[in-house]
Every structure is written in C-alpha cells, then in structure tokens.
PDB file of N, CA and C in Angstrom:
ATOM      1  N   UNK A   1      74.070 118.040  96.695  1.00  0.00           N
ATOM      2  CA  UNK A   1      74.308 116.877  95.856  1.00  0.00           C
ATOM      3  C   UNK A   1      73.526 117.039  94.572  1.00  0.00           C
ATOM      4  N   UNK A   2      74.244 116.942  93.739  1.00  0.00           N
ATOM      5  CA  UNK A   2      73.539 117.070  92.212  1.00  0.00           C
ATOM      6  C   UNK A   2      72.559 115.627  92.030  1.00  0.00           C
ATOM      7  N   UNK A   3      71.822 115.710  91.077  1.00  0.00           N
ATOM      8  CA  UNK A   3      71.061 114.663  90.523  1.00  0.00           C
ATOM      9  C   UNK A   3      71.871 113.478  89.800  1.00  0.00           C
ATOM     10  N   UNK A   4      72.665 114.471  88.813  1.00  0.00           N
ATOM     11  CA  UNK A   4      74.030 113.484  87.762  1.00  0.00           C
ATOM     12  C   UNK A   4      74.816 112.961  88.722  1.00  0.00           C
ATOM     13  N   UNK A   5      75.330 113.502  90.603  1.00  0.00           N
ATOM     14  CA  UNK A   5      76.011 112.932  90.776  1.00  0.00           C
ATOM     15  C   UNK A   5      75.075 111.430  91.172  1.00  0.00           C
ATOM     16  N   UNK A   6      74.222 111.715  91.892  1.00  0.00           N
ATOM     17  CA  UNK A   6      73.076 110.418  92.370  1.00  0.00           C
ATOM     18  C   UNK A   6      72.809 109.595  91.120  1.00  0.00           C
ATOM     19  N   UNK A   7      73.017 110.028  90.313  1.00  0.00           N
ATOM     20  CA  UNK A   7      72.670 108.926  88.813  1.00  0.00           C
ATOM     21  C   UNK A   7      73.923 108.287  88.804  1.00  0.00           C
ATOM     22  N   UNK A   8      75.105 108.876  88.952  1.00  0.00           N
ATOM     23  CA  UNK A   8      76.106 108.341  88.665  1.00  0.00           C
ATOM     24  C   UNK A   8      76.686 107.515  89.645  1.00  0.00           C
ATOM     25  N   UNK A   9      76.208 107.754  90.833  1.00  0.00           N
ATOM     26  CA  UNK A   9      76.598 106.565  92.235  1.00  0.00           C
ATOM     27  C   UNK A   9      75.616 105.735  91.691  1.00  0.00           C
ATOM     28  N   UNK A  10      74.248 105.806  91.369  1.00  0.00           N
ATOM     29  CA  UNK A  10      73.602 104.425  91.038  1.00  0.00           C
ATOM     30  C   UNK A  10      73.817 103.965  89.906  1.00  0.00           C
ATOM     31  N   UNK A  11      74.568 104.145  88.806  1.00  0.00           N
ATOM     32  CA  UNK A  11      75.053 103.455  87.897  1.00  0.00           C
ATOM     33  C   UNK A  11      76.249 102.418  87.836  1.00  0.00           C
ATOM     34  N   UNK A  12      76.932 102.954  88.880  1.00  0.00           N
ATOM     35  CA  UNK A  12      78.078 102.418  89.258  1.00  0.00           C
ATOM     36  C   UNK A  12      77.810 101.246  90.047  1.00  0.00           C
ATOM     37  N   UNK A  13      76.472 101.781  91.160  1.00  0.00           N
ATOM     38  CA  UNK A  13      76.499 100.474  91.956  1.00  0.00           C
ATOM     39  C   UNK A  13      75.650  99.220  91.364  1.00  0.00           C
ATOM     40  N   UNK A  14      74.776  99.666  89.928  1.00  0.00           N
ATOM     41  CA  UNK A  14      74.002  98.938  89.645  1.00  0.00           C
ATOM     42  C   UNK A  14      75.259  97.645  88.798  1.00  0.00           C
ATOM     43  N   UNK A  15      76.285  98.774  88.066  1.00  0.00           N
ATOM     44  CA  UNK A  15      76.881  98.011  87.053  1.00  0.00           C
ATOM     45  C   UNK A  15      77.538  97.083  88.027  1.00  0.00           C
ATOM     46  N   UNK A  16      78.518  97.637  89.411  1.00  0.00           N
ATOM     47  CA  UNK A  16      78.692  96.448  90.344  1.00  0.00           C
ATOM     48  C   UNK A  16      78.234  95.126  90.497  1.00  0.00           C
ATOM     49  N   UNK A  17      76.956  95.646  90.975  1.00  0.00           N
ATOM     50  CA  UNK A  17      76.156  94.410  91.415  1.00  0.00           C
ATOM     51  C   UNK A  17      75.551  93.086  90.087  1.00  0.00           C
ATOM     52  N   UNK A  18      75.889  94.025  88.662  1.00  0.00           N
ATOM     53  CA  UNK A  18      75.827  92.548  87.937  1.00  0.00           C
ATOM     54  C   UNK A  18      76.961  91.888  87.522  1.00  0.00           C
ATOM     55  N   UNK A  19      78.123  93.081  87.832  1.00  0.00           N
ATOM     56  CA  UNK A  19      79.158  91.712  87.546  1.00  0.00           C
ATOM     57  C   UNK A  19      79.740  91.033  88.847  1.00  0.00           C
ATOM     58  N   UNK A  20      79.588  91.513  90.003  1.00  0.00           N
ATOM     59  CA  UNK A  20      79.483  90.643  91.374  1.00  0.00           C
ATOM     60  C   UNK A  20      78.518  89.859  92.002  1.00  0.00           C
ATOM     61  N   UNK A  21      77.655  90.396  91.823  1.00  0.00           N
ATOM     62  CA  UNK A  21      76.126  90.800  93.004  1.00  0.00           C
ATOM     63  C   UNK A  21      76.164  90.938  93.721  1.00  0.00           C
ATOM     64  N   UNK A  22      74.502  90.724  94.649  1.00  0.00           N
ATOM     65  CA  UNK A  22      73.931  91.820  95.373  1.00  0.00           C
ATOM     66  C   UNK A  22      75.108  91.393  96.704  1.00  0.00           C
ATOM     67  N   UNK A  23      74.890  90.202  96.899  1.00  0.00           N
ATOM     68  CA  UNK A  23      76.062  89.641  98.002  1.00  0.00           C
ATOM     69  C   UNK A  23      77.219  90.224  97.911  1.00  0.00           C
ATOM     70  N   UNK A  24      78.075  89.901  96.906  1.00  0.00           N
ATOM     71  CA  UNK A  24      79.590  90.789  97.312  1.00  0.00           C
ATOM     72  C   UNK A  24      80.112  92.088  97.260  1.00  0.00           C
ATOM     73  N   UNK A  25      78.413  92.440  97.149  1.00  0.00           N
ATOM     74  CA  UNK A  25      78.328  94.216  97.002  1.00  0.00           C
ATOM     75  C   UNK A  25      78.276  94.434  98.608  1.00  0.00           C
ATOM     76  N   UNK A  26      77.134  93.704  99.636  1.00  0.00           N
ATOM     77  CA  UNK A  26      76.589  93.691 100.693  1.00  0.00           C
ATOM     78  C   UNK A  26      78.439  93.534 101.053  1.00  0.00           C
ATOM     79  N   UNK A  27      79.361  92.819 101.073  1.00  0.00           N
ATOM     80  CA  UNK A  27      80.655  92.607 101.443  1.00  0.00           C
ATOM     81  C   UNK A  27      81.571  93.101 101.655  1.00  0.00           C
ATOM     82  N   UNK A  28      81.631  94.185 100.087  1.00  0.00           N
ATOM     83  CA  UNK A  28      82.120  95.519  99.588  1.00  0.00           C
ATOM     84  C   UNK A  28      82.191  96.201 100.468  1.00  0.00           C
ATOM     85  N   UNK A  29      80.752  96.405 100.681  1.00  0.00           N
ATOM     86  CA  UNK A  29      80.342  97.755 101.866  1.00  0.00           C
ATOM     87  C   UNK A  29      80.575  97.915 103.030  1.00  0.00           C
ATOM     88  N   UNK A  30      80.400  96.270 103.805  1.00  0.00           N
ATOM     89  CA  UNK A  30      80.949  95.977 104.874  1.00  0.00           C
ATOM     90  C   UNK A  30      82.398  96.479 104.957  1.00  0.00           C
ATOM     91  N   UNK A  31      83.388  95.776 104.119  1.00  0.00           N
ATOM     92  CA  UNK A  31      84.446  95.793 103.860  1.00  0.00           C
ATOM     93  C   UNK A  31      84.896  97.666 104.310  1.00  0.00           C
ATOM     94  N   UNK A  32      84.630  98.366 103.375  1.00  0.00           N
ATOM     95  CA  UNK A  32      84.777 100.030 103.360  1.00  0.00           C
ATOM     96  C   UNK A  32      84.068 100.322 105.096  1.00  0.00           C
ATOM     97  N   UNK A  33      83.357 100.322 104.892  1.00  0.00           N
ATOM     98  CA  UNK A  33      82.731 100.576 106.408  1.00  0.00           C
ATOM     99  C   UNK A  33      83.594  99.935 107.767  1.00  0.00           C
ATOM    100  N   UNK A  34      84.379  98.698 107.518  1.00  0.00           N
ATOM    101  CA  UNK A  34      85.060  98.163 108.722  1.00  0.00           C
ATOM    102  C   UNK A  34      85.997  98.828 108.628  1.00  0.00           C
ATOM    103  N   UNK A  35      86.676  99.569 107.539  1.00  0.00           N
ATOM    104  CA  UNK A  35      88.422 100.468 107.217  1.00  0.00           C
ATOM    105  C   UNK A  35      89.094  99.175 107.113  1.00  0.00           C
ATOM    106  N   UNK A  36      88.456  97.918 106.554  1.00  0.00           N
ATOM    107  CA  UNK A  36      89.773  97.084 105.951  1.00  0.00           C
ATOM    108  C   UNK A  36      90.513  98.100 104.512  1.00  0.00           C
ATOM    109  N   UNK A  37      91.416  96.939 105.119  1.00  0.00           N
ATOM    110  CA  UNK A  37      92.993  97.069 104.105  1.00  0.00           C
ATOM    111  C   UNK A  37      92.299  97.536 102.259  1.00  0.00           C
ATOM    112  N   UNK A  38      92.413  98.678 101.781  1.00  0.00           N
ATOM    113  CA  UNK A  38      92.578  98.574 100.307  1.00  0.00           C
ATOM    114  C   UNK A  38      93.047  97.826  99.815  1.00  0.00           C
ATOM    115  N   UNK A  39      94.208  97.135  99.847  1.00  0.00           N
ATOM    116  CA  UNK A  39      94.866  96.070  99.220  1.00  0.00           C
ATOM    117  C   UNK A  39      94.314  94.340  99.172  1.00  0.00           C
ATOM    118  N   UNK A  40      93.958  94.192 100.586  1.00  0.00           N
ATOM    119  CA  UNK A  40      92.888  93.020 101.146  1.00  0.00           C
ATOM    120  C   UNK A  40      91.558  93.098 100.368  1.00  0.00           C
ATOM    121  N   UNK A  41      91.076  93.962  99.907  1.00  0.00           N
ATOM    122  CA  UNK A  41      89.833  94.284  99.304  1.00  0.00           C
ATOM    123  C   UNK A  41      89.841  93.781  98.092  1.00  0.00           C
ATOM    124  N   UNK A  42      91.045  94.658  97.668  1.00  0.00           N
ATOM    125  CA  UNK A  42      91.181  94.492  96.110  1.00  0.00           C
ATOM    126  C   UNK A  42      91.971  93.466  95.832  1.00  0.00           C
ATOM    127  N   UNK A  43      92.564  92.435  96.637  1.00  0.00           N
ATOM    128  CA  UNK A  43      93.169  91.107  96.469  1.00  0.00           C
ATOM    129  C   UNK A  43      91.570  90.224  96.453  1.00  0.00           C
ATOM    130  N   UNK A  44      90.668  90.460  97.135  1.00  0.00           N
ATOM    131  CA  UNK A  44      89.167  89.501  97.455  1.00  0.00           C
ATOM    132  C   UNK A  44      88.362  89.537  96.370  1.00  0.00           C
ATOM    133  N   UNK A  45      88.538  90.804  95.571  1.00  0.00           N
ATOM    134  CA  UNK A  45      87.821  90.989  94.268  1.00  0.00           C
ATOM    135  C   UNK A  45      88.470  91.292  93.171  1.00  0.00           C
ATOM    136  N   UNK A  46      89.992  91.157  93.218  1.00  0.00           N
ATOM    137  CA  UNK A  46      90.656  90.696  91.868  1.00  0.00           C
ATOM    138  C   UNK A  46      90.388  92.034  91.035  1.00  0.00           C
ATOM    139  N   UNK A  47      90.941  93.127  91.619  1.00  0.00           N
ATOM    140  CA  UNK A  47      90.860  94.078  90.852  1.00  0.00           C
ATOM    141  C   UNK A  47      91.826  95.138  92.057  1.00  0.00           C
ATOM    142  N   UNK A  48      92.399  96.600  91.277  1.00  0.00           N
ATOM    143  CA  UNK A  48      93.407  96.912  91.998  1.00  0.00           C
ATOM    144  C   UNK A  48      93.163  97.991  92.783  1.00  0.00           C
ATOM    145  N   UNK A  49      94.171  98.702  93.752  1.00  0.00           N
ATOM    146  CA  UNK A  49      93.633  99.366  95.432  1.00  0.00           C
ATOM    147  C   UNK A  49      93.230 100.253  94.612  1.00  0.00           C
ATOM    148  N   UNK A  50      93.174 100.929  93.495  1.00  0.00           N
ATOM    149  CA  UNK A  50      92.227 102.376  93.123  1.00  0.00           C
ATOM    150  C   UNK A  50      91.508 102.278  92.224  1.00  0.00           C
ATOM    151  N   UNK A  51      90.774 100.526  91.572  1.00  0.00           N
ATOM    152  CA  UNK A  51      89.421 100.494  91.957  1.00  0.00           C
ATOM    153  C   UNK A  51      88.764 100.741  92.998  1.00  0.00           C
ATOM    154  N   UNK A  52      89.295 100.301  94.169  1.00  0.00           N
ATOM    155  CA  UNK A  52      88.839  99.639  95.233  1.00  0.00           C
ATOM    156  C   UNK A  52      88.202 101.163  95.647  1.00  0.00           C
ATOM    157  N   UNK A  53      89.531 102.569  95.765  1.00  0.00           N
ATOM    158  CA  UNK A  53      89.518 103.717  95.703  1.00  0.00           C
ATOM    159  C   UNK A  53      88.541 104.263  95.398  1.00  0.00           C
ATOM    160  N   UNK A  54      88.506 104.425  94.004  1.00  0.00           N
ATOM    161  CA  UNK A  54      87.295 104.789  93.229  1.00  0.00           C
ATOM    162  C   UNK A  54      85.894 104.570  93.754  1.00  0.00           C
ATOM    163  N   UNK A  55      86.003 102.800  94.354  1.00  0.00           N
ATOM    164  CA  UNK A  55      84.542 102.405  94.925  1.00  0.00           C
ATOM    165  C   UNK A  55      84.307 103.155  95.868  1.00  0.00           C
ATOM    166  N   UNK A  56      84.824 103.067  96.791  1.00  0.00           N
ATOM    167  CA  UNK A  56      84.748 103.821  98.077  1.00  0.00           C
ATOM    168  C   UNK A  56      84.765 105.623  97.950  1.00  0.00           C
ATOM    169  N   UNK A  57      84.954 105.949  97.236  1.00  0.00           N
ATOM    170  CA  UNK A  57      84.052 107.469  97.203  1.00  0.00           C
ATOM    171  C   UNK A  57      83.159 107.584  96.461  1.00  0.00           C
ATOM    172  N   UNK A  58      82.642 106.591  95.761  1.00  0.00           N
ATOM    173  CA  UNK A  58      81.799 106.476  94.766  1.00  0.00           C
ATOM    174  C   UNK A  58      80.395 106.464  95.614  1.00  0.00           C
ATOM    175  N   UNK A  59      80.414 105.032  96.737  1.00  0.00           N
ATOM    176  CA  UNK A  59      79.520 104.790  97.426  1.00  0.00           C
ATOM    177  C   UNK A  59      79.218 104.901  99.016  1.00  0.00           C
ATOM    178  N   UNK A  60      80.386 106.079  99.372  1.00  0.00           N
ATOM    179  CA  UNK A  60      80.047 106.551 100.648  1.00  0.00           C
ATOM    180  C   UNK A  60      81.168 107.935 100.913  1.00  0.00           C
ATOM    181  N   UNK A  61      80.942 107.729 102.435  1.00  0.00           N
ATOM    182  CA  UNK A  61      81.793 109.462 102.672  1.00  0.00           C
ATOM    183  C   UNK A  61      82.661 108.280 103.649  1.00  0.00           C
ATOM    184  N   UNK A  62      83.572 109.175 104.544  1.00  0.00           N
ATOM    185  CA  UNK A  62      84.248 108.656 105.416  1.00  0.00           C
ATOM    186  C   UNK A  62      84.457 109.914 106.524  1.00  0.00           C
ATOM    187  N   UNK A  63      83.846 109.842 107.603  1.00  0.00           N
ATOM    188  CA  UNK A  63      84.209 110.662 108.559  1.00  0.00           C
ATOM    189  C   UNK A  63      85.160 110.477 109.828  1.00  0.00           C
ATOM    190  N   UNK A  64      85.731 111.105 110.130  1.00  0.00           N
ATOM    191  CA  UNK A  64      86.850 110.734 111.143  1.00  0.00           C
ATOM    192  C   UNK A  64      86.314 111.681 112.296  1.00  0.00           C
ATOM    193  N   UNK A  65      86.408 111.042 113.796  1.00  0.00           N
ATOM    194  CA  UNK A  65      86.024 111.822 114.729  1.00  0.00           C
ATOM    195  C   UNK A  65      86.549 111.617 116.015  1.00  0.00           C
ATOM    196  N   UNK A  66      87.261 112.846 116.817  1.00  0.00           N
ATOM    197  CA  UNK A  66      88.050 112.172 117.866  1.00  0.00           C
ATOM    198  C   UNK A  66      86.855 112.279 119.288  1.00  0.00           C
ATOM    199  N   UNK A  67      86.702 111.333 119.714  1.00  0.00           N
ATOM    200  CA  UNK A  67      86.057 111.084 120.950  1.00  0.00           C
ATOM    201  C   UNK A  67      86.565 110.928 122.189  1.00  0.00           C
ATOM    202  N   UNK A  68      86.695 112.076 123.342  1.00  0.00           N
ATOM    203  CA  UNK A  68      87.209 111.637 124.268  1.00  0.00           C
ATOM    204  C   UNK A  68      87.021 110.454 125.516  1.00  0.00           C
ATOM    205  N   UNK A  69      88.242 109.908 125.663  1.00  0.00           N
ATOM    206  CA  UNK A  69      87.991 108.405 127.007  1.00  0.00           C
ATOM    207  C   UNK A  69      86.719 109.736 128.509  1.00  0.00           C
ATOM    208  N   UNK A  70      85.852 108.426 128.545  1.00  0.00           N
ATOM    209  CA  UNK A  70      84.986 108.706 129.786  1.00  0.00           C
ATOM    210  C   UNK A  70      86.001 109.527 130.897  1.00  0.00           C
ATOM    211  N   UNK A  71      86.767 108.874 131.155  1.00  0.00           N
ATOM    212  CA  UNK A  71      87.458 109.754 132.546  1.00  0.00           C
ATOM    213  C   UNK A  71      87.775 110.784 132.570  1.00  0.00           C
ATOM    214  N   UNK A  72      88.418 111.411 131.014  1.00  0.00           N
ATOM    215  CA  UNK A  72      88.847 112.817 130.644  1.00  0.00           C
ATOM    216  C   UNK A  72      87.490 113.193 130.668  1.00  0.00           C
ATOM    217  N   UNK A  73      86.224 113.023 130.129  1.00  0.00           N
ATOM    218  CA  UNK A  73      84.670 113.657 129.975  1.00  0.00           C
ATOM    219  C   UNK A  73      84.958 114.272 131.724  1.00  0.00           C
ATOM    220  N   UNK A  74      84.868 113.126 132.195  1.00  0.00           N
ATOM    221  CA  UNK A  74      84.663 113.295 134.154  1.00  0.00           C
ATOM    222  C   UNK A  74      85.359 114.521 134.746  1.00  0.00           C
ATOM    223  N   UNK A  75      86.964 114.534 134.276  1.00  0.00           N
ATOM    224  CA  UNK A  75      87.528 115.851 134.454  1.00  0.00           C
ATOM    225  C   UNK A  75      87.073 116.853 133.761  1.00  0.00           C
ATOM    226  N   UNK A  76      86.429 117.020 132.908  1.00  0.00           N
ATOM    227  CA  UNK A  76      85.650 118.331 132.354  1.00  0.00           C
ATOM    228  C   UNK A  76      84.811 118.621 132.874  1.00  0.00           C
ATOM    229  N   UNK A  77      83.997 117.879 133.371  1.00  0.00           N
ATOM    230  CA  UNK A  77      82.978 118.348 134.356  1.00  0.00           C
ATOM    231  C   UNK A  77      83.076 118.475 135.587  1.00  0.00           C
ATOM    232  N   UNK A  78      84.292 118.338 136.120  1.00  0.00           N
ATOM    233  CA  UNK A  78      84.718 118.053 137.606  1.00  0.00           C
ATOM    234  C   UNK A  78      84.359 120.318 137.642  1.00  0.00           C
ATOM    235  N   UNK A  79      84.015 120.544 139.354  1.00  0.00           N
ATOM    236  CA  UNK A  79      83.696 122.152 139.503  1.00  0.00           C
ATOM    237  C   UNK A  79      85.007 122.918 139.658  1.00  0.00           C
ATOM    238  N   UNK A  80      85.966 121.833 140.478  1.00  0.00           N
ATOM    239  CA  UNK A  80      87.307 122.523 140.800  1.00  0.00           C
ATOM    240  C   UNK A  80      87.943 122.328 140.113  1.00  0.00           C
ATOM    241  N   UNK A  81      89.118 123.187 139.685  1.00  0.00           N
ATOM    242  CA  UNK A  81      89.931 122.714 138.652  1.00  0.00           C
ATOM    243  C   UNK A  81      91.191 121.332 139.430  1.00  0.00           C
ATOM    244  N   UNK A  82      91.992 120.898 139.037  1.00  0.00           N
ATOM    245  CA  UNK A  82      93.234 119.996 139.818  1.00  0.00           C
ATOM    246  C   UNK A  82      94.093 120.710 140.046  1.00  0.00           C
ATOM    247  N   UNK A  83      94.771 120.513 141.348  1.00  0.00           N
ATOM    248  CA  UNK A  83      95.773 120.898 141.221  1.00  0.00           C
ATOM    249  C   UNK A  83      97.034 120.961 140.308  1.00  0.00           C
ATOM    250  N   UNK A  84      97.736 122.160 140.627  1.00  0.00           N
ATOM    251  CA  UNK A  84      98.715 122.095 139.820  1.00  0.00           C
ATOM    252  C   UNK A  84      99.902 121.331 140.053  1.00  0.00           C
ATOM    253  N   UNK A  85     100.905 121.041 139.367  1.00  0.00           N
ATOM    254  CA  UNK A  85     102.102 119.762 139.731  1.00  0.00           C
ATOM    255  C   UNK A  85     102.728 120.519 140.856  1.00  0.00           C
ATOM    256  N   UNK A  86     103.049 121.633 140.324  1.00  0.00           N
ATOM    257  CA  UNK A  86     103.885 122.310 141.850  1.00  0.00           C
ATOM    258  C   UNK A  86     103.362 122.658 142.891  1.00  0.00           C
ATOM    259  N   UNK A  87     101.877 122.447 143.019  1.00  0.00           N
ATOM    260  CA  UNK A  87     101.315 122.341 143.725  1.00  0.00           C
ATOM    261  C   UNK A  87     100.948 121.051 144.733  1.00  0.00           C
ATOM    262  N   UNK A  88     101.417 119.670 144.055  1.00  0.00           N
ATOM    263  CA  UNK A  88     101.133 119.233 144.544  1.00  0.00           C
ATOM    264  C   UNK A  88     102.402 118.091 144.956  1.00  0.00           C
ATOM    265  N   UNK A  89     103.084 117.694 145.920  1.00  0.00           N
ATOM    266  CA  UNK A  89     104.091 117.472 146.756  1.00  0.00           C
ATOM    267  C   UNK A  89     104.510 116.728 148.018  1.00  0.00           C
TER     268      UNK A  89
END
C-alpha cells in the first residue's frame, strides 16, 4: 500500500464526514459491510450507485469466502470413505 494511496482514502473519508458526518459515515460503513443494495445506499444518501461504488473501494476491500456446512466438515474427517451408490442397495 502506497502512502498517496493512504492519504487519499483519508481525504476522501475526511471530506465525507464533513459533508455527512461522523454518524452517517459510521452508517455508510455499516451499510458496505452488511452487502446492502448499492442502489438502497445511494437512494439514503442522495447521490448515485457509483458514488456509492467509488465509496466502497475507496474505504475497504471485500472478500468472498466459501465455507463448508459442519456435516460436510464431519464427512472429511470421517476414516472410512462411504460407500459407493452401487454399492449400496
């Protein structure tokens, strides 16, 4: 991460927060962080989905991650493998 880019996320969030404030910044963030609607966002703050865009890579990342359900974990660790379908009858 560069320095200019860290100057430039805090310029952005500073200029935010005086024409909103600190509150509908705290909202903002929530907002990006819950994966509401771009459009819902930018209907709440009167400005359009690629501001909204812009904000949201401005002031965070977004990671996506697939997590498997507990029971599939259980079959991975199970010692025997399952039977197979034609195997089983």
């Amino acid at each position: 991460m560069s320095t200019s880019s860290a100057r430039t996320r805090q310029r952005v969030a500073r200029n935010f927060i005086r024409t909103y404030g600190r509150t509908r910044f705290r909202r903002l963030l929530d907002a990006l962080s819950s994966t509401e609607s771009g459009q819902v966002i930018a209907d709440e703050f009167g400005v359009s989905r690629e501001r909204v865009r812009q904000w949201k890579n401005t002031f965070g990342e977004v990671f996506t991650y697939y997590r498997l359900h507990p029971e599939i974990e259980r079959i991975l660790k199970e010692r025997n493998p399952p039977p197979r379908e034609s195997e089983v009858a």
